[in-house]
N, C-alpha and C. Protein backbone atom coordinates (compact mmCIF):
# COMPACT_ATOMS: atom_id res chain seq x y z
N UNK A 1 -18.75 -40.88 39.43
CA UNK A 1 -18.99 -41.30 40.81
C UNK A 1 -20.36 -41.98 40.89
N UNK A 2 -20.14 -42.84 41.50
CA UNK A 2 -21.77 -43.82 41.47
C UNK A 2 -22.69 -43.27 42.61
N UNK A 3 -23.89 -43.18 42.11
CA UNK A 3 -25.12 -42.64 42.79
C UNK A 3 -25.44 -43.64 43.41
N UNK A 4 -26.31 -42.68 44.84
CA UNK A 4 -26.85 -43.73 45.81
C UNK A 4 -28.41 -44.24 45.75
N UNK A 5 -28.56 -43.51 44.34
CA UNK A 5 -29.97 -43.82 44.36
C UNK A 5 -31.04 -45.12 42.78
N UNK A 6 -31.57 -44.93 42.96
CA UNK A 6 -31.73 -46.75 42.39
C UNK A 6 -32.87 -45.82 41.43
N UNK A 7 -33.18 -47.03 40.27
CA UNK A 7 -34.14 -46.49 38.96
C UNK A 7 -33.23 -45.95 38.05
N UNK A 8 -33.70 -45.13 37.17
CA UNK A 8 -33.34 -44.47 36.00
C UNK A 8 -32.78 -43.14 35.92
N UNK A 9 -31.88 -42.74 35.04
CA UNK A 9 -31.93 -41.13 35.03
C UNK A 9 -32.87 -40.34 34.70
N UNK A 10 -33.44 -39.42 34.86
CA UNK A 10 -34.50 -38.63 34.31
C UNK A 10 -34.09 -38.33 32.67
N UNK A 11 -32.87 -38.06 32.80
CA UNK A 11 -32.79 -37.38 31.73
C UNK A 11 -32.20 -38.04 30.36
N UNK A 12 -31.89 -39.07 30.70
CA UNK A 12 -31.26 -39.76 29.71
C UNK A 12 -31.90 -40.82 29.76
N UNK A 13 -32.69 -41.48 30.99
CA UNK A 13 -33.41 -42.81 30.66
C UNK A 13 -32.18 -44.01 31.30
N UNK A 14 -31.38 -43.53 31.23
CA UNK A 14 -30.16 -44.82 31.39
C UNK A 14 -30.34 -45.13 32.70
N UNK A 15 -30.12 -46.86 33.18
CA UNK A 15 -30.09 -46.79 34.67
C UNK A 15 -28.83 -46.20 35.12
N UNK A 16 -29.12 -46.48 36.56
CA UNK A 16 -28.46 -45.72 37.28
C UNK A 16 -27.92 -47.24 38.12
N UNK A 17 -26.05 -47.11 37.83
CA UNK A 17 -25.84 -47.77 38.63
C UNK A 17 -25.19 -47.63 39.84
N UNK A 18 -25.32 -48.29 40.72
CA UNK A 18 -24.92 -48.20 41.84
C UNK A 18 -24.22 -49.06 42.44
N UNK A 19 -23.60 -49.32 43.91
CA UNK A 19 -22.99 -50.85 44.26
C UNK A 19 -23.86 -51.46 45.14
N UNK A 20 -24.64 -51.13 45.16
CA UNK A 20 -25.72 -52.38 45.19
C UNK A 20 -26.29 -52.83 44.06
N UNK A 21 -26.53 -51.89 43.24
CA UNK A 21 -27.21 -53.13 41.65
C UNK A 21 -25.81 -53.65 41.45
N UNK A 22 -24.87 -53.26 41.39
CA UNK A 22 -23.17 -53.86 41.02
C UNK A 22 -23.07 -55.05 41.44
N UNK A 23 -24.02 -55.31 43.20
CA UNK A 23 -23.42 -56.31 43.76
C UNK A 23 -24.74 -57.41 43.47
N UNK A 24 -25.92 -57.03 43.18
CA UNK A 24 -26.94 -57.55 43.37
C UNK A 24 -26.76 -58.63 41.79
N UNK A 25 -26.19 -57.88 40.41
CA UNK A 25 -25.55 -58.11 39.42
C UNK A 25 -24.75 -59.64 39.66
N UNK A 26 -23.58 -59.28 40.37
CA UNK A 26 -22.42 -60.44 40.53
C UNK A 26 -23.08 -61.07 40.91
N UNK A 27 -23.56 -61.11 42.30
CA UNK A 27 -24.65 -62.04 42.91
C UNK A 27 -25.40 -63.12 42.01
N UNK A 28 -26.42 -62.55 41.18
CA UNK A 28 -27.16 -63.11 40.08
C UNK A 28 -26.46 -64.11 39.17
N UNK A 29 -25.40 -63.17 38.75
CA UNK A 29 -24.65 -64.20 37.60
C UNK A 29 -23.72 -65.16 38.58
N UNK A 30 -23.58 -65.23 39.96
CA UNK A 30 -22.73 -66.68 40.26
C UNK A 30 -23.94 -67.42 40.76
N UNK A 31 -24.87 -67.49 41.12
CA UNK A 31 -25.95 -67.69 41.29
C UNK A 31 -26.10 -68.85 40.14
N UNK A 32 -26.50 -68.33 38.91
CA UNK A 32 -26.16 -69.04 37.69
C UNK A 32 -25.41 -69.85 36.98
N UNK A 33 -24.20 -69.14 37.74
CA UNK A 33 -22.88 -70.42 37.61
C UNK A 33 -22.85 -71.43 38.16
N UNK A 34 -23.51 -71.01 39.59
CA UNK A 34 -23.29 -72.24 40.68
C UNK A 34 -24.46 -73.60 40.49
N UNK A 35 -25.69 -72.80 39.33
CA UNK A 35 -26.74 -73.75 39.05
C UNK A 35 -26.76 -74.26 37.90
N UNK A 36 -25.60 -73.92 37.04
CA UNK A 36 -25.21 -74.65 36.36
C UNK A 36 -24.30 -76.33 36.65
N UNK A 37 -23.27 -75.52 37.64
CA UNK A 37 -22.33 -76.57 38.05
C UNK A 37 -23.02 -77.39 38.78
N UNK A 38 -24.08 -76.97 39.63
CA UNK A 38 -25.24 -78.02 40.40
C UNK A 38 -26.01 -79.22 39.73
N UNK A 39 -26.49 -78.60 38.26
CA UNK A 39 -27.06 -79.10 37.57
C UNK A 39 -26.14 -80.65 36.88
N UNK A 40 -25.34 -80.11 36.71
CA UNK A 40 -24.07 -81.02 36.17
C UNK A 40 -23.35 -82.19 37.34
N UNK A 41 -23.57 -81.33 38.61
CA UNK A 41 -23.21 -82.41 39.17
C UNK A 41 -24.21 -83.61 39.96
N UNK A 42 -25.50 -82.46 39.57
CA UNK A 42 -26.33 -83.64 39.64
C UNK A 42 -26.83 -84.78 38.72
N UNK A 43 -26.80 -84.46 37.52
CA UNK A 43 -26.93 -85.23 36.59
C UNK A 43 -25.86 -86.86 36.81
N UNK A 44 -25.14 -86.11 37.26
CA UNK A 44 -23.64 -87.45 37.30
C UNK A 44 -24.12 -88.37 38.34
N UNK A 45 -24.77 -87.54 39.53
CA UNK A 45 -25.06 -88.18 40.57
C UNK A 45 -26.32 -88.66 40.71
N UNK A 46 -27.20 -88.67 39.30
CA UNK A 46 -27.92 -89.04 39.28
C UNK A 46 -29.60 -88.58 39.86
N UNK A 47 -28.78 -87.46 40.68
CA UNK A 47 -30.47 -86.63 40.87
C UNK A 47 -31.17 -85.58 39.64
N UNK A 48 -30.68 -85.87 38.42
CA UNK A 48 -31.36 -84.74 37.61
C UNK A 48 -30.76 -85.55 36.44
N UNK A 49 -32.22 -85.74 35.39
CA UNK A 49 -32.18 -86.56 34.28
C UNK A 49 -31.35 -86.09 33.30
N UNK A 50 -30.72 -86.84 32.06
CA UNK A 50 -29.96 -86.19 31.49
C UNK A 50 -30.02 -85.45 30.57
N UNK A 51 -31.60 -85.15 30.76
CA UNK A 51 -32.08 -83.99 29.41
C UNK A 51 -32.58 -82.89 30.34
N UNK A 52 -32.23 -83.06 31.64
CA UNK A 52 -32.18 -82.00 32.25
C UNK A 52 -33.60 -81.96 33.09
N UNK A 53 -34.17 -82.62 33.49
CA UNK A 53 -35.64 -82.83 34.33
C UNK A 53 -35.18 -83.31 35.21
N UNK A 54 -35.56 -82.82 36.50
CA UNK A 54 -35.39 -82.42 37.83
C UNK A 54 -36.01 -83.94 38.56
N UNK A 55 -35.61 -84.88 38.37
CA UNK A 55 -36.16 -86.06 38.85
C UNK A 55 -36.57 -85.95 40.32
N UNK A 56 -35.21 -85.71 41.35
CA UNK A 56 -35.34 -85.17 42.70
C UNK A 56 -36.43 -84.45 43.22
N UNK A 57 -36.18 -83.19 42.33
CA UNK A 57 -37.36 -82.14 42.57
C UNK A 57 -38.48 -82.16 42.58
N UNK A 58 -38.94 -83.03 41.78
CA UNK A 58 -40.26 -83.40 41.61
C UNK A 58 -40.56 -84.49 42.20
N UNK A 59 -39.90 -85.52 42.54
CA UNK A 59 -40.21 -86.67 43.76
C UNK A 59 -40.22 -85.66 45.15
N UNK A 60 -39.42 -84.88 45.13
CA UNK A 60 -39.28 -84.41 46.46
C UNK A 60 -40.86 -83.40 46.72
N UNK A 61 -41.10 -82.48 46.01
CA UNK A 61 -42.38 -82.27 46.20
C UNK A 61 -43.44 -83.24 46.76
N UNK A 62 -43.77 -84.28 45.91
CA UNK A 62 -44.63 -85.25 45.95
C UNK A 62 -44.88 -86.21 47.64
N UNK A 63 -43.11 -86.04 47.69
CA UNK A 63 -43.03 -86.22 49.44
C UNK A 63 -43.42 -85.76 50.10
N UNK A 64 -43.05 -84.16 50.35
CA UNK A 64 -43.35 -83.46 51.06
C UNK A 64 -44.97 -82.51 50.89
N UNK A 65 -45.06 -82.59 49.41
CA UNK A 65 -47.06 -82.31 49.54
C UNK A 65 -47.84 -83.21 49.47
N UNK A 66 -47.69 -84.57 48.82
CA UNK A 66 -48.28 -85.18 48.71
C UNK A 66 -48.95 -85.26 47.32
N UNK A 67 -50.03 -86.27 46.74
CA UNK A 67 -50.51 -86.22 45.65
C UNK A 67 -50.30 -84.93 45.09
N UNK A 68 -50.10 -84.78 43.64
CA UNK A 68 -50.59 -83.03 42.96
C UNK A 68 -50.91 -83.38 41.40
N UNK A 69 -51.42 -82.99 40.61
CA UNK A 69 -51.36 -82.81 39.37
C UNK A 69 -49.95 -82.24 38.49
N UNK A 70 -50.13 -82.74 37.30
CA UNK A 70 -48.87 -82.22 36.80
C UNK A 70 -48.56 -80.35 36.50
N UNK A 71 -50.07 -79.87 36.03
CA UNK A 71 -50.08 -78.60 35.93
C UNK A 71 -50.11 -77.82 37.75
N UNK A 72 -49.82 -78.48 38.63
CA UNK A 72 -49.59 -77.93 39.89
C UNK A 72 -48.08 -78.08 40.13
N UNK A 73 -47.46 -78.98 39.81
CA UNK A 73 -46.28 -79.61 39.89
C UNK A 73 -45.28 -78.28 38.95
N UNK A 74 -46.14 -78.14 37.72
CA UNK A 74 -45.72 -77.10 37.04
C UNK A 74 -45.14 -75.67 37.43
N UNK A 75 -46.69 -75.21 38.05
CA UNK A 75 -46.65 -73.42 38.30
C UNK A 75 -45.40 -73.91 39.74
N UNK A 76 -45.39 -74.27 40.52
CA UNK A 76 -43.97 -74.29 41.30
C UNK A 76 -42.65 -74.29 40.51
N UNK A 77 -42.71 -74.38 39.75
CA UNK A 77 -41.40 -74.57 38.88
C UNK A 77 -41.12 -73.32 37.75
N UNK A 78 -40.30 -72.83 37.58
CA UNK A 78 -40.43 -71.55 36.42
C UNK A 78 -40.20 -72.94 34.95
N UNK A 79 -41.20 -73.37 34.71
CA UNK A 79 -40.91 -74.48 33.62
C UNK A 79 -42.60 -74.87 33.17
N UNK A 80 -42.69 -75.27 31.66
CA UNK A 80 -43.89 -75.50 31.25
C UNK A 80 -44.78 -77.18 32.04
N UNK A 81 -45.81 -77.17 31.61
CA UNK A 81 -46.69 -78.41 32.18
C UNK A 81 -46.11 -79.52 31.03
N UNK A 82 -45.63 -79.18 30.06
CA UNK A 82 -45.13 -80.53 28.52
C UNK A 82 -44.18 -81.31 29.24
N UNK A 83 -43.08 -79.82 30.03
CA UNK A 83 -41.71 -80.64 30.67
C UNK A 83 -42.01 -81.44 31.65
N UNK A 84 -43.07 -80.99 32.44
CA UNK A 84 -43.46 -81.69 33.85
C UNK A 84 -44.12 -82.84 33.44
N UNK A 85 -45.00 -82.85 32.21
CA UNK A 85 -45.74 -84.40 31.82
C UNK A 85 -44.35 -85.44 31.41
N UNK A 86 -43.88 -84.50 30.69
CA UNK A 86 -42.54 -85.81 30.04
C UNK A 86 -41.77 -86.36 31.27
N UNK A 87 -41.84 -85.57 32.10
CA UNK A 87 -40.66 -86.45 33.46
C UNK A 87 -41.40 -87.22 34.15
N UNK A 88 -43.12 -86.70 34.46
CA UNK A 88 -43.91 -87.74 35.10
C UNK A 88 -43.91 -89.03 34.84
N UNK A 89 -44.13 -88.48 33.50
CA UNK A 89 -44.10 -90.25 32.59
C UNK A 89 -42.79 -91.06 32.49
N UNK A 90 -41.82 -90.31 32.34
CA UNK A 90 -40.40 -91.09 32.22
C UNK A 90 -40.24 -91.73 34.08
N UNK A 91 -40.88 -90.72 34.92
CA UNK A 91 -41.05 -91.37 36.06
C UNK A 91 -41.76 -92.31 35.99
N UNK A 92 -42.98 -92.74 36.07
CA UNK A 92 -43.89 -93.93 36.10
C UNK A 92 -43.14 -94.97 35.29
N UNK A 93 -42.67 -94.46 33.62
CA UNK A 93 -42.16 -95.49 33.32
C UNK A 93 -41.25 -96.62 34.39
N UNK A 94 -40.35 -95.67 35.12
CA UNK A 94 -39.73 -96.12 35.97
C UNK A 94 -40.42 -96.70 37.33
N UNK A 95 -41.48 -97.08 37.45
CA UNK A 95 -42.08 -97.73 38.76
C UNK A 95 -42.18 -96.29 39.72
N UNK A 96 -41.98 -95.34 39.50
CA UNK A 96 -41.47 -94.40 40.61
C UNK A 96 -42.50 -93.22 40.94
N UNK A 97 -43.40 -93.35 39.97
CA UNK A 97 -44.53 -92.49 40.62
C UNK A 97 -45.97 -93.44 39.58
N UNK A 98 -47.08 -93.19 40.39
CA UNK A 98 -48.43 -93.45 39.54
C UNK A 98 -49.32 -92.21 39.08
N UNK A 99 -49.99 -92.48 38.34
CA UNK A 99 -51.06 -91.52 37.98
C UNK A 99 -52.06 -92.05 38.87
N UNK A 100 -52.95 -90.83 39.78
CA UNK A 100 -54.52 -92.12 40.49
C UNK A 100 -55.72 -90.76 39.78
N UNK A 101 -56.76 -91.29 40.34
CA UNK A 101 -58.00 -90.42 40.03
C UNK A 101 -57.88 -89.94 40.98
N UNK A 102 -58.21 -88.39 40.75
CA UNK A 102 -58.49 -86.91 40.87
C UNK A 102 -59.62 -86.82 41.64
N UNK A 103 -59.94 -86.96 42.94
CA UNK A 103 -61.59 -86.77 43.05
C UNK A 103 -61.70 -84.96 42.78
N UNK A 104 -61.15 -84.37 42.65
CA UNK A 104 -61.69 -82.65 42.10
C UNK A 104 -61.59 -82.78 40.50
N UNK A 105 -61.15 -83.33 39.91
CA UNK A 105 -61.17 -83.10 38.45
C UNK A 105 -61.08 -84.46 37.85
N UNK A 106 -62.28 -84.80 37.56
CA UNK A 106 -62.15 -86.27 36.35
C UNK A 106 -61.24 -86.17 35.19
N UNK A 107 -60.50 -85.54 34.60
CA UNK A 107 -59.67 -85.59 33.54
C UNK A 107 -58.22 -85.35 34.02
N UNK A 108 -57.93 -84.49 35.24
CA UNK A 108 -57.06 -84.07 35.49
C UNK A 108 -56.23 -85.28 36.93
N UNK A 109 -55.38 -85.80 36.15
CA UNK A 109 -54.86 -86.95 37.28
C UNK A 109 -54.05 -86.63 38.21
N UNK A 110 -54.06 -87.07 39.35
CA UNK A 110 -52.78 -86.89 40.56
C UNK A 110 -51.84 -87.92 40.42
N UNK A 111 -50.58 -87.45 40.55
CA UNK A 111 -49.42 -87.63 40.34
C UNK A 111 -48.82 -88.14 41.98
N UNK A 112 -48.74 -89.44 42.38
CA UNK A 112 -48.14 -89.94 43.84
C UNK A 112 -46.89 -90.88 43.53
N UNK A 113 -46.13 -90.75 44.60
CA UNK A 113 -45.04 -91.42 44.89
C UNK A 113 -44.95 -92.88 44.68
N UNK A 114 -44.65 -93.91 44.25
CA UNK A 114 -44.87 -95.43 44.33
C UNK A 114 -44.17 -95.57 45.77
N UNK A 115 -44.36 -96.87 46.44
CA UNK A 115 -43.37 -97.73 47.67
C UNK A 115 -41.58 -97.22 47.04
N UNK A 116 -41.45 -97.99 45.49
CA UNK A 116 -40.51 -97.63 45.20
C UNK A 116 -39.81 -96.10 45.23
N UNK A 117 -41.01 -95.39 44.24
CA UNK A 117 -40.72 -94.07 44.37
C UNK A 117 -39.96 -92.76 45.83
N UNK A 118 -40.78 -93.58 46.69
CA UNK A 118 -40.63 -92.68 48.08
C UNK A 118 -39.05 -93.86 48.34
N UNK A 119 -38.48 -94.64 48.24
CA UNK A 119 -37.84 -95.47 48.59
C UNK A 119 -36.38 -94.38 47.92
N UNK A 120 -36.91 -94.60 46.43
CA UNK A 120 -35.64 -93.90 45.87
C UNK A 120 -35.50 -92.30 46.25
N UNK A 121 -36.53 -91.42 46.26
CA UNK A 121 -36.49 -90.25 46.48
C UNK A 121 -35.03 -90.23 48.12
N UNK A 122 -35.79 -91.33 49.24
CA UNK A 122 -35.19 -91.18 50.40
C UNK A 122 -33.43 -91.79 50.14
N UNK A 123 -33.09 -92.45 49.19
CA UNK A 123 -31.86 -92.98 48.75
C UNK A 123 -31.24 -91.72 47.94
N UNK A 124 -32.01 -90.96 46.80
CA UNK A 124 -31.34 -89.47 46.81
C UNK A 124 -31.12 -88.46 47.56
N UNK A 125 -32.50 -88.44 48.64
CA UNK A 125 -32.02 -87.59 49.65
C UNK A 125 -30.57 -87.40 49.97
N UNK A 126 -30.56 -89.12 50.74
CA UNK A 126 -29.04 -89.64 51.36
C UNK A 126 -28.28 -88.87 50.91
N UNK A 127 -28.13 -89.29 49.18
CA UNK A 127 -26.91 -89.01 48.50
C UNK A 127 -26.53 -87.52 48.32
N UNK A 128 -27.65 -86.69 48.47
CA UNK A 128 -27.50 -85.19 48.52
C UNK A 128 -26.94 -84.72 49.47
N UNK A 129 -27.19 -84.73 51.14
CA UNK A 129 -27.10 -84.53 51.97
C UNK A 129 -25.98 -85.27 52.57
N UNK A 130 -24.85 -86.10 51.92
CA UNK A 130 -23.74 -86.52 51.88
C UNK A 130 -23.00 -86.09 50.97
N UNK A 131 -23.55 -85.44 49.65
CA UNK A 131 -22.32 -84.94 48.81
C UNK A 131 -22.05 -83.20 49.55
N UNK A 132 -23.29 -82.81 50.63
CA UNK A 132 -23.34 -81.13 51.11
C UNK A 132 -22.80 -81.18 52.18
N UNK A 133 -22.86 -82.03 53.03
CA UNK A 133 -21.97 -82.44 54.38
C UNK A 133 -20.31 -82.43 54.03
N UNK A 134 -19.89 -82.52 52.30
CA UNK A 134 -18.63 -81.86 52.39
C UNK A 134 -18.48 -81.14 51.83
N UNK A 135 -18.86 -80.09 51.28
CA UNK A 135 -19.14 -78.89 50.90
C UNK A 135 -19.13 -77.47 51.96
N UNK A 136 -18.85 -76.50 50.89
CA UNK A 136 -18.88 -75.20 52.32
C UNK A 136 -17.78 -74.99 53.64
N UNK A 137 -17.27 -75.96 53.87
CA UNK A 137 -16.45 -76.11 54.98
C UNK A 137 -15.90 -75.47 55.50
N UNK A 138 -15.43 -74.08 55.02
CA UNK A 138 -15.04 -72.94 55.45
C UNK A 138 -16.08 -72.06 55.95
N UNK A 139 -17.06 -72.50 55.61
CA UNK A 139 -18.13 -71.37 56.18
C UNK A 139 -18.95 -72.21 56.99
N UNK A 140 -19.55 -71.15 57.91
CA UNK A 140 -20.68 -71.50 59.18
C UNK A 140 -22.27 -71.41 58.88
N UNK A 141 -22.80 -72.13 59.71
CA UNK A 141 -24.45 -72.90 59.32
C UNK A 141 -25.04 -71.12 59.45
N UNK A 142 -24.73 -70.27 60.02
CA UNK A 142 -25.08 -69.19 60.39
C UNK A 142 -25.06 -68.32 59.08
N UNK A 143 -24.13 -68.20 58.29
CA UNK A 143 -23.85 -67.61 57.24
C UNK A 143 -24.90 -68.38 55.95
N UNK A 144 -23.89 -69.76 55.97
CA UNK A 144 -25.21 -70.07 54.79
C UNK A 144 -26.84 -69.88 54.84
N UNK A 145 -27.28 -69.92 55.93
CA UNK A 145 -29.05 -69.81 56.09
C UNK A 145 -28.80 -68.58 55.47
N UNK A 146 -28.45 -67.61 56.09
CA UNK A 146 -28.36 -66.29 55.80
C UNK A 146 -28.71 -65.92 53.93
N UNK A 147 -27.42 -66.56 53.38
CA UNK A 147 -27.42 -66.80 52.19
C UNK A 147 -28.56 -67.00 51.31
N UNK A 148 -29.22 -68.36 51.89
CA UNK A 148 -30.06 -69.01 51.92
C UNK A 148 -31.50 -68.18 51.34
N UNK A 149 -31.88 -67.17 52.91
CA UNK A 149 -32.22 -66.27 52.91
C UNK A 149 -32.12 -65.18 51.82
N UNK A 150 -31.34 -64.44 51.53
CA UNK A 150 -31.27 -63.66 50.73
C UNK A 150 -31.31 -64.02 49.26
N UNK A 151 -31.23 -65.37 48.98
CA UNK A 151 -31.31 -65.86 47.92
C UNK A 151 -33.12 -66.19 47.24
N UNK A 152 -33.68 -66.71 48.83
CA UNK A 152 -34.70 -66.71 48.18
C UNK A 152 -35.55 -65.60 48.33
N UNK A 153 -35.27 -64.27 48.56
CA UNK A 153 -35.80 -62.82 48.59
C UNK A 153 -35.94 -62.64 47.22
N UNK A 154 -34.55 -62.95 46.60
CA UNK A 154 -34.30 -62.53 44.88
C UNK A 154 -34.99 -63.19 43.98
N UNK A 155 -34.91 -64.96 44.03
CA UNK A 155 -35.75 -65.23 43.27
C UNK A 155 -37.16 -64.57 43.81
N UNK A 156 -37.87 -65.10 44.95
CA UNK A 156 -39.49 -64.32 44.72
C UNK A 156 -39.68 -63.13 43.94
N UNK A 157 -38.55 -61.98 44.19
CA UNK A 157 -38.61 -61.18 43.44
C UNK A 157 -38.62 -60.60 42.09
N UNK A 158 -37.55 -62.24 41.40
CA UNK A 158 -37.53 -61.90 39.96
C UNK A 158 -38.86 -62.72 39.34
N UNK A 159 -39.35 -63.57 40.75
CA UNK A 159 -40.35 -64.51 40.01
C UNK A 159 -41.68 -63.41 39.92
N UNK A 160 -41.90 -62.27 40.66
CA UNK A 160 -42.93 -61.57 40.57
C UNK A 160 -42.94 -60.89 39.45
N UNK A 161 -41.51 -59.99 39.00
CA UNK A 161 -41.01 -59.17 38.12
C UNK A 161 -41.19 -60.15 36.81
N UNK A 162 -41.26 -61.09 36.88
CA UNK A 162 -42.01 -62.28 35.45
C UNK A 162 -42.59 -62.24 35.23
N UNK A 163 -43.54 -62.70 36.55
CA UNK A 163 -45.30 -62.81 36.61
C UNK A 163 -45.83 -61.26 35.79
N UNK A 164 -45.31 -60.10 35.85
CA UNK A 164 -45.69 -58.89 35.48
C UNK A 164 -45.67 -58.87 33.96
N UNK A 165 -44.68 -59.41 33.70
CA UNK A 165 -43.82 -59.19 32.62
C UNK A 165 -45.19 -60.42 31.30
N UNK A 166 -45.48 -61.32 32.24
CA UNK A 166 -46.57 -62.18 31.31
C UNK A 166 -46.08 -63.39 30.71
């Protein structure tokens, strides 16, 4: 019979499961599925490079914060500063972002949007927010926030349970 209580056994060390870790479990792993299949269908659609760098994601930051460095661009991301330099650059290659000077750090460059860059970011937007407009359709704006919500409870949570971890 499953216990209502969460942690370990005393006596054996084994966790203790329950149906909430049961559900918190499923949760996680479609979670994973669904960011897989995301990943894939963004790639096709062109918002996510095909070695797997978050083209979108990282224009979309840049929109919405403005200038940043690449090692800032980084710690937002559970991903190293190498991956974030290689997409910067495969960006610029592309007209789509510049490197400028840093007035806080002479070595350390800010990373901005080009005319082009903010042009295409707002042309992926589009295309996102038209492939999600048919999506979900059975369910209500009320439920998904919700979702939404509880989704990003878990990551902060596993992102702290990292941070611990080192």
């Amino acid at each position: 019979m499953a216990s209502a209580r969460h942690g370990t056994d005393r006596a054996t060390g084994a966790p203790i499961v329950d149906g909430k870790a049961e559900a918190i479990t499923e949760l996680m792993l479609e979670v994973a599925q669904c960011f897989f299949r995301i990943r894939a269908l963004g790639q096709k659609a062109g918002l996510i490079t095909s070695w797997g760098g978050g083209a979108f994601g990282f224009m979309r930051s840049l929109a919405l914060l403005g200038p940043l460095t690449v090692p800032q661009i980084a710690q937002m991301r559970p991903t190293s500063r190498q991956r974030m330099q290689r997409l910067a650059d495969e960006l610029a290659a592309e007209g789509l972002v510049e490197f400028i000077d840093n007035p806080k750090h002479r070595r350390s460059k800010l990373v901005q949007l080009t005319r082009k860059g903010a042009a295409r970011h707002s042309e992926l937007n589009a295309q996102l927010m038209a492939i999600a407009s048919t999506m979900g359709v059975a369910l209500d704006e009320v439920d998904i926030r919700k979702t939404v919500e509880i989704v990003r409870q878990l990551s902060d949570d596993v992102k702290v349970r990292s941070e611990r971890l080192g």
